[in-house]
N, C-alpha and C. Protein backbone atom coordinates (compact mmCIF):
# COMPACT_ATOMS: atom_id res chain seq x y z
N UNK A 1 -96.47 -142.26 -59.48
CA UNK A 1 -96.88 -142.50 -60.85
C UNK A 1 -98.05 -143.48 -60.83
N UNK A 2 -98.61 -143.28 -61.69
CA UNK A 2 -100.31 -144.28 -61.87
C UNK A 2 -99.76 -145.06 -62.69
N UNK A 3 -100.92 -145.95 -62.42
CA UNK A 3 -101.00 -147.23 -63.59
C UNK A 3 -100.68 -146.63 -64.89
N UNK A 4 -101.32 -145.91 -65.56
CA UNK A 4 -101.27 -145.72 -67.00
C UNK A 4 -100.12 -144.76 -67.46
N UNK A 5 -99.24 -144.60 -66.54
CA UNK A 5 -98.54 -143.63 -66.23
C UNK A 5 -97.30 -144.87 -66.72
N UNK A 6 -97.11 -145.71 -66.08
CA UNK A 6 -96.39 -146.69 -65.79
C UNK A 6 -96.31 -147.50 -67.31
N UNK A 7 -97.83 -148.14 -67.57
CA UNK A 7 -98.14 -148.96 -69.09
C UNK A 7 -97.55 -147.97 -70.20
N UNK A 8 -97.52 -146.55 -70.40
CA UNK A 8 -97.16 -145.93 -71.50
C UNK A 8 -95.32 -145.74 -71.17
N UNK A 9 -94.91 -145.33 -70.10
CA UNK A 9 -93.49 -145.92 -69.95
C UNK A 9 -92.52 -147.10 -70.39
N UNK A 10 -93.94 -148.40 -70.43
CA UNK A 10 -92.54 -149.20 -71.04
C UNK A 10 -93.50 -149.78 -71.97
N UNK A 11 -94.26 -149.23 -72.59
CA UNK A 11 -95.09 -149.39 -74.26
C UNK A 11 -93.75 -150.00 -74.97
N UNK A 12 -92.72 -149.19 -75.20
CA UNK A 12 -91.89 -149.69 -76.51
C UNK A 12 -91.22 -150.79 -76.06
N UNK A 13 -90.57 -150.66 -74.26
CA UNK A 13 -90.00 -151.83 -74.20
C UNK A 13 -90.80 -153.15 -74.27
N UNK A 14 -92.08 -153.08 -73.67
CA UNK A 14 -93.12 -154.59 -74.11
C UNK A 14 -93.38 -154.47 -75.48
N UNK A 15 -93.68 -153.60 -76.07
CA UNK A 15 -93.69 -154.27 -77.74
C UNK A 15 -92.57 -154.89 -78.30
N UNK A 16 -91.35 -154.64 -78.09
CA UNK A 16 -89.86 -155.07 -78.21
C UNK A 16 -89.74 -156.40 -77.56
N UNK A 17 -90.86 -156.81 -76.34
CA UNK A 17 -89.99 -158.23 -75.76
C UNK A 17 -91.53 -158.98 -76.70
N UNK A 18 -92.27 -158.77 -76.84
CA UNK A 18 -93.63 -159.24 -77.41
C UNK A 18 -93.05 -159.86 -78.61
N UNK A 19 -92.27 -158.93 -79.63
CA UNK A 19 -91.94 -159.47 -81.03
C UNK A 19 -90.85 -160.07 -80.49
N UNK A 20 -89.75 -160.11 -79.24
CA UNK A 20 -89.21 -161.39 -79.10
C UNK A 20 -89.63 -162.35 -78.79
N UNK A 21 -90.80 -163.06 -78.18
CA UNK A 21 -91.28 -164.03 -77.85
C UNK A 21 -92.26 -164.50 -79.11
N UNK A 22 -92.54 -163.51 -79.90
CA UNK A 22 -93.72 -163.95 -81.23
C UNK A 22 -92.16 -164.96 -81.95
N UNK A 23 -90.90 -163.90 -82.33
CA UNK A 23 -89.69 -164.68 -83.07
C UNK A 23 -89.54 -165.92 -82.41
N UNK A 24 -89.27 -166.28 -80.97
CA UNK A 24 -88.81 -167.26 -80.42
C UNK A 24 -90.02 -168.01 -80.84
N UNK A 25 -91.52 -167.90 -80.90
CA UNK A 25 -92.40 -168.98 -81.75
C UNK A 25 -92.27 -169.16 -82.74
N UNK A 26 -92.13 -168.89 -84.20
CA UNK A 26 -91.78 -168.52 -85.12
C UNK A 26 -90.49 -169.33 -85.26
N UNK A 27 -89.81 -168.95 -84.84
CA UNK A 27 -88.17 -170.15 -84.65
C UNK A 27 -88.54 -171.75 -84.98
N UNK A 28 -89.54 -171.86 -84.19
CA UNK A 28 -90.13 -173.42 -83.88
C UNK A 28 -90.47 -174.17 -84.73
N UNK A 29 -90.96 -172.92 -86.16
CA UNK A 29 -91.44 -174.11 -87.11
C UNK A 29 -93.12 -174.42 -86.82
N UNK A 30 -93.55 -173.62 -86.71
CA UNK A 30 -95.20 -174.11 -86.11
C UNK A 30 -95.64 -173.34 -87.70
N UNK A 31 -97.07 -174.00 -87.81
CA UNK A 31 -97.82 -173.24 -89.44
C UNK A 31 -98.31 -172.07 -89.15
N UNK A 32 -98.17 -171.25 -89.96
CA UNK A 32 -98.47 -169.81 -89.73
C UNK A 32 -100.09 -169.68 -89.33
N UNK A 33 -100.25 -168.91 -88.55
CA UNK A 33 -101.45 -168.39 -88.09
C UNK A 33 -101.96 -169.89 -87.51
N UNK A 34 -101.18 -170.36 -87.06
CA UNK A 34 -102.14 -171.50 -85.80
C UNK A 34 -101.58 -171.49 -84.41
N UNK A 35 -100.98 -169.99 -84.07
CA UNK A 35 -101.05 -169.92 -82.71
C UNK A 35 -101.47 -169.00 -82.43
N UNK A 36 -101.41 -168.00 -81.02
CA UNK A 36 -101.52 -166.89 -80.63
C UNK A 36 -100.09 -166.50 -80.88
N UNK A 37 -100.16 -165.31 -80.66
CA UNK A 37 -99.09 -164.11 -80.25
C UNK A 37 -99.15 -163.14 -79.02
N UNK A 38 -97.74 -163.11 -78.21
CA UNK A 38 -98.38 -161.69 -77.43
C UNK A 38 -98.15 -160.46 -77.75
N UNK A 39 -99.30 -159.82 -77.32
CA UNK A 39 -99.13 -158.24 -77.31
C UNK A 39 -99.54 -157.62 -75.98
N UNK A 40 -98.80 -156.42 -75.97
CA UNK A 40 -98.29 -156.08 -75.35
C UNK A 40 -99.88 -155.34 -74.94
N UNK A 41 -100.54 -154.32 -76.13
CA UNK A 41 -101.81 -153.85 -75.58
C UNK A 41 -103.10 -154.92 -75.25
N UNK A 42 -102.47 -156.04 -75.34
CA UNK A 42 -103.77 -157.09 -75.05
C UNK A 42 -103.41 -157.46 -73.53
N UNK A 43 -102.41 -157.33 -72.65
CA UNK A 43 -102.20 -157.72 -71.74
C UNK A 43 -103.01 -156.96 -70.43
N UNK A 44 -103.57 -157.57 -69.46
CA UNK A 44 -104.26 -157.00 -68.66
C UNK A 44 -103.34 -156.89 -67.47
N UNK A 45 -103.01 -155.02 -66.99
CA UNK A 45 -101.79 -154.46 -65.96
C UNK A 45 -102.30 -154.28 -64.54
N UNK A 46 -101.02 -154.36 -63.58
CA UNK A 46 -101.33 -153.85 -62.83
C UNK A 46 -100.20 -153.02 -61.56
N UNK A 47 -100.16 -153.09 -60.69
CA UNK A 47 -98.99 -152.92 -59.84
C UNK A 47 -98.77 -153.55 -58.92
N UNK A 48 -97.85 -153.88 -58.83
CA UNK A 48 -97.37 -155.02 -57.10
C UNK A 48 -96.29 -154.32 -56.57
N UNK A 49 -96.61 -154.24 -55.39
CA UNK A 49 -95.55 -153.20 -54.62
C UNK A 49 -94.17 -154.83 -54.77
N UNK A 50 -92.86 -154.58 -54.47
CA UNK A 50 -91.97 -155.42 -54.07
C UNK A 50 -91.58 -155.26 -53.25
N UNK A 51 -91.85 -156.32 -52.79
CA UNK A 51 -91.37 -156.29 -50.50
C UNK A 51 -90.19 -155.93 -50.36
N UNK A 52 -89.21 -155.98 -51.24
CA UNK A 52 -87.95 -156.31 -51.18
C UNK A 52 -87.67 -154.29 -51.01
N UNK A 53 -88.27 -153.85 -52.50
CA UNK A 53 -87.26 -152.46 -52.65
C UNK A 53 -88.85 -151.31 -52.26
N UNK A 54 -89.96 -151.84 -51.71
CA UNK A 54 -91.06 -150.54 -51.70
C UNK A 54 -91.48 -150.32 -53.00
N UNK A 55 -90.90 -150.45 -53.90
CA UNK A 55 -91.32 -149.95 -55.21
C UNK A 55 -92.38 -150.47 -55.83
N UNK A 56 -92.99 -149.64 -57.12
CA UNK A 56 -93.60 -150.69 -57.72
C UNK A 56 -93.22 -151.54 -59.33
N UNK A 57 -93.57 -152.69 -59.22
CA UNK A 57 -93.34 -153.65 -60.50
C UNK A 57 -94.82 -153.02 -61.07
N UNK A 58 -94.47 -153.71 -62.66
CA UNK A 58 -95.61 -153.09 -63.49
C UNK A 58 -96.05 -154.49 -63.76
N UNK A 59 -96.77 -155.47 -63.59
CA UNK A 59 -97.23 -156.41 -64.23
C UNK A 59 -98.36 -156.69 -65.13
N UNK A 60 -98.33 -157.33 -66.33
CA UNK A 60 -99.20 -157.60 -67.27
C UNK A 60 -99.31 -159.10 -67.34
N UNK A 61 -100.42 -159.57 -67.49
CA UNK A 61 -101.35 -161.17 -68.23
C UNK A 61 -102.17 -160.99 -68.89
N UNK A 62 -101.44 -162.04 -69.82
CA UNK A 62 -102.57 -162.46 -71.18
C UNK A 62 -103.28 -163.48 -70.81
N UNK A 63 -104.76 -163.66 -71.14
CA UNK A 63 -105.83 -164.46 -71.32
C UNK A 63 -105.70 -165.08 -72.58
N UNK A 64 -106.71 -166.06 -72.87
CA UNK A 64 -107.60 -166.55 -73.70
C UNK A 64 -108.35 -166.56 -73.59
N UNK A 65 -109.52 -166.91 -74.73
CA UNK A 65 -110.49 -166.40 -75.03
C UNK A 65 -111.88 -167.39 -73.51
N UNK A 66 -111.36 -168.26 -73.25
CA UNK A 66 -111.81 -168.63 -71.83
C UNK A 66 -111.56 -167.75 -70.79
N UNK A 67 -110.52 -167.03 -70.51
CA UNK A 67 -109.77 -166.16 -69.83
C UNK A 67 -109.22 -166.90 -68.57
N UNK A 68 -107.94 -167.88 -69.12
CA UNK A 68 -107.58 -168.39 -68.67
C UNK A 68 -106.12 -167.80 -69.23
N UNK A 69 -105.23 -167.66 -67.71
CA UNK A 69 -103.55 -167.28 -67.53
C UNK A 69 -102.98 -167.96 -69.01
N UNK A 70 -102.20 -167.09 -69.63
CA UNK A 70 -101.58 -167.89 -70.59
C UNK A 70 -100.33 -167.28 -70.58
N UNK A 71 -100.03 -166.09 -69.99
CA UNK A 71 -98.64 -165.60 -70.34
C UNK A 71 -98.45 -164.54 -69.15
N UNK A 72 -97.52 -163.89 -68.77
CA UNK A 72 -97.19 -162.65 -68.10
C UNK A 72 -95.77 -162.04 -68.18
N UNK A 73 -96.13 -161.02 -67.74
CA UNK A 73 -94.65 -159.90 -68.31
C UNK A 73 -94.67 -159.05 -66.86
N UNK A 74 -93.76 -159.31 -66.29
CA UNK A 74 -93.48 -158.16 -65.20
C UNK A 74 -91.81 -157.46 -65.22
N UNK A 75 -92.02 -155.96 -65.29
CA UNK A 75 -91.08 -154.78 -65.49
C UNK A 75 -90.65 -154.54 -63.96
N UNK A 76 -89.52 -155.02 -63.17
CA UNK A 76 -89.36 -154.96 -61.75
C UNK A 76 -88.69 -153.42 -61.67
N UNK A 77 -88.67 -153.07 -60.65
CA UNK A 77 -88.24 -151.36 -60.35
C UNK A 77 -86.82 -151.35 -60.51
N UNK A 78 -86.45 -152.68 -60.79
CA UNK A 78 -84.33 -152.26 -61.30
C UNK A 78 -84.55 -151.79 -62.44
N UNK A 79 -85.38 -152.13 -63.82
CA UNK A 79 -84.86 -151.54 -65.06
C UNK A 79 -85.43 -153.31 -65.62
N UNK A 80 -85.11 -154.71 -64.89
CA UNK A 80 -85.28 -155.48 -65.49
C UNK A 80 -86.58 -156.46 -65.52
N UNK A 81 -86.57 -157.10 -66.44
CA UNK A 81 -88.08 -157.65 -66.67
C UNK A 81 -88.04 -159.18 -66.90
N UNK A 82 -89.45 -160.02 -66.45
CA UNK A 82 -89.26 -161.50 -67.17
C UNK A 82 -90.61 -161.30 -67.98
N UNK A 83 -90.36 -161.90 -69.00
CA UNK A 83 -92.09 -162.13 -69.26
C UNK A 83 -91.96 -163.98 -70.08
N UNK A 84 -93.12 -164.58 -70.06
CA UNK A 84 -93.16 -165.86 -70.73
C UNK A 84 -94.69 -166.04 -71.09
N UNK A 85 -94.62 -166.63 -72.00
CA UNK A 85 -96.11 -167.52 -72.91
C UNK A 85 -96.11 -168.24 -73.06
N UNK A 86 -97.23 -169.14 -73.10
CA UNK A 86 -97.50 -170.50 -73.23
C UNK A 86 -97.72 -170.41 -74.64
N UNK A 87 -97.24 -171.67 -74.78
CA UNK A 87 -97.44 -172.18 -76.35
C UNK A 87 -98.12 -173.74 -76.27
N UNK A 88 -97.79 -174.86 -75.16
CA UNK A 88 -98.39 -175.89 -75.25
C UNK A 88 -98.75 -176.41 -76.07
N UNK A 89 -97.84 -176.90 -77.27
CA UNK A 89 -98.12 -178.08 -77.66
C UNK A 89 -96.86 -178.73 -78.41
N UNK A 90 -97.09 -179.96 -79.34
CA UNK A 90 -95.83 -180.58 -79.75
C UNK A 90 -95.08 -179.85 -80.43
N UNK A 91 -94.00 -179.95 -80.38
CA UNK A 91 -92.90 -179.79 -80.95
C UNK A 91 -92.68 -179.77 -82.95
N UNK A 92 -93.05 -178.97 -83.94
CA UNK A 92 -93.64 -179.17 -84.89
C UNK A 92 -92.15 -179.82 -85.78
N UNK A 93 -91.32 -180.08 -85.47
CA UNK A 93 -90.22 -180.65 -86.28
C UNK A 93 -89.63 -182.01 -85.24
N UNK A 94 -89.98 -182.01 -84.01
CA UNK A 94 -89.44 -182.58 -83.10
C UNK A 94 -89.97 -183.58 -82.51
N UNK A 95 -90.45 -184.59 -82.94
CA UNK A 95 -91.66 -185.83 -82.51
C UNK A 95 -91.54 -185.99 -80.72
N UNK A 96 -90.35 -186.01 -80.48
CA UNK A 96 -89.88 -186.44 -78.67
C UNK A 96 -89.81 -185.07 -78.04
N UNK A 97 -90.23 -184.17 -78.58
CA UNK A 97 -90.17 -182.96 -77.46
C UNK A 97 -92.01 -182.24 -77.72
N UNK A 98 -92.00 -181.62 -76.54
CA UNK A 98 -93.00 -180.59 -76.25
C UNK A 98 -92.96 -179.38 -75.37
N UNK A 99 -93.26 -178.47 -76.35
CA UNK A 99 -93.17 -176.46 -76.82
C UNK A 99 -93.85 -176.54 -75.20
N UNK A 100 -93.26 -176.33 -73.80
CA UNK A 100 -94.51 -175.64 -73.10
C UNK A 100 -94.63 -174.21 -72.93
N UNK A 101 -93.72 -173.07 -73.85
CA UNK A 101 -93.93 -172.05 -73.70
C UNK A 101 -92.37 -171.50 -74.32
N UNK A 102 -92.51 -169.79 -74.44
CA UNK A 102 -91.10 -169.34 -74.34
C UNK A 102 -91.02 -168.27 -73.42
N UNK A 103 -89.71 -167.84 -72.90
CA UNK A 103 -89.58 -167.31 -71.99
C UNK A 103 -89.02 -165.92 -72.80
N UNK A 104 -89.05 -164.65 -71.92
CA UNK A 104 -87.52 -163.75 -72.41
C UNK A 104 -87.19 -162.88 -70.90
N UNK A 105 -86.38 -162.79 -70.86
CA UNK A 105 -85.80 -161.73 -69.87
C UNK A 105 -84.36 -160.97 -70.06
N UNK A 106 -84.54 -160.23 -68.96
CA UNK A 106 -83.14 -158.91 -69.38
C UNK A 106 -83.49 -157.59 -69.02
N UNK A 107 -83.23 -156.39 -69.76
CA UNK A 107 -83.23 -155.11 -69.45
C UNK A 107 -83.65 -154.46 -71.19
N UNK A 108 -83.72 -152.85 -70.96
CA UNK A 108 -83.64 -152.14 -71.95
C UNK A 108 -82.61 -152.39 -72.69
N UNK A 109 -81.73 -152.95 -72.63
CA UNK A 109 -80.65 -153.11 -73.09
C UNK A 109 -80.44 -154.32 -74.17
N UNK A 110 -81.05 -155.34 -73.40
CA UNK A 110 -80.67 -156.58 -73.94
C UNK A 110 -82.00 -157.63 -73.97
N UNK A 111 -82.73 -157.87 -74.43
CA UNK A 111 -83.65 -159.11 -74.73
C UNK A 111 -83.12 -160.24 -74.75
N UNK A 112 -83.05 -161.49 -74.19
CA UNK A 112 -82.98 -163.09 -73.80
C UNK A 112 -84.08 -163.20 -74.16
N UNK A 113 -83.75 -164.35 -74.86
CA UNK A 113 -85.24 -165.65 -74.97
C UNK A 113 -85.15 -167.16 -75.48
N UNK A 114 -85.94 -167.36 -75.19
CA UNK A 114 -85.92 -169.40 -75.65
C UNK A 114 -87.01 -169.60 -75.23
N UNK A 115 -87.24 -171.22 -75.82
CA UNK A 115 -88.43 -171.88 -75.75
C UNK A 115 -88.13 -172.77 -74.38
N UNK A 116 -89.26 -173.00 -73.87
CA UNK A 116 -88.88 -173.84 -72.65
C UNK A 116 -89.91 -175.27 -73.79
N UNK A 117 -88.74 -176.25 -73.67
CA UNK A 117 -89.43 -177.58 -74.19
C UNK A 117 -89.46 -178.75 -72.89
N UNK A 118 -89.98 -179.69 -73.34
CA UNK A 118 -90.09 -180.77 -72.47
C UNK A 118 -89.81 -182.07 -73.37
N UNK A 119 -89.44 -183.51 -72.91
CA UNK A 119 -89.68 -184.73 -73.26
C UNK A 119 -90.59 -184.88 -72.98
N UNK A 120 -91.11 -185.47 -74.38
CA UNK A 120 -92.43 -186.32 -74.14
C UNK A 120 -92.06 -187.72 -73.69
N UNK A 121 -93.04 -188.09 -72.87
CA UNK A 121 -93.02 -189.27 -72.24
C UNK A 121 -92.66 -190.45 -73.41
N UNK A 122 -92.09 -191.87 -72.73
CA UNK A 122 -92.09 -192.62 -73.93
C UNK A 122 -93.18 -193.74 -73.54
């Protein structure tokens, strides 16, 4: 199977983990329209064989407009996937914590997700 072969295969499942990670921002309390979002057709794909099973993983990264790493989503040849985005910055209800991103993982089946936060220093 080709690349594009592969990206239209799990189209619905990355639009499905995309609007979970847009919700898990959204959760946070941040002002509307002052972050990014991921999507799924903005992500730039590719293939990585896995040493482990021969197969191939489907991997995608999002840029910014620098085109600098901000997120990635990889679909491994079991069925299951991680993907995470950066969000980097404070915590918009939470003065002592900081947003460095959210994560989701799982299968067709099931979507996981959360924010990965940090303490801010005192």
């Amino acid at each position: 199977m080709e690349l594009n072969d592969h990206i239209q295969t799990k189209r619905e499942l990355g639009a499905s983990i995309c609007a979970r990670l847009s919700h898990e921002i959204d959760r946070l309390g941040f002002e509307s329209g002052s972050l990014s979002y991921p999507l799924f057709d903005a992500a730039c794909f590719n293939l990585v064989r896995d040493p482990y099973t021969g197969e191939h993983n489907l991997t995608g990264y999002w840029h910014d407009q620098r085109q600098r790493r901000i997120g990635s989503l990889q679909f491994n040849s079991d069925g299951t996937f991680y993907a995470e985005y950066d969000v980097i910055r404070p915590h918009p209800a939470k003065p002592k914590w900081f947003v460095e991103g959210v994560t989701a993982w799982g299968n067709a089946d099931r979507i996981t997700a959360e924010a990965k936060l940090l303490l801010m220093p005192e």
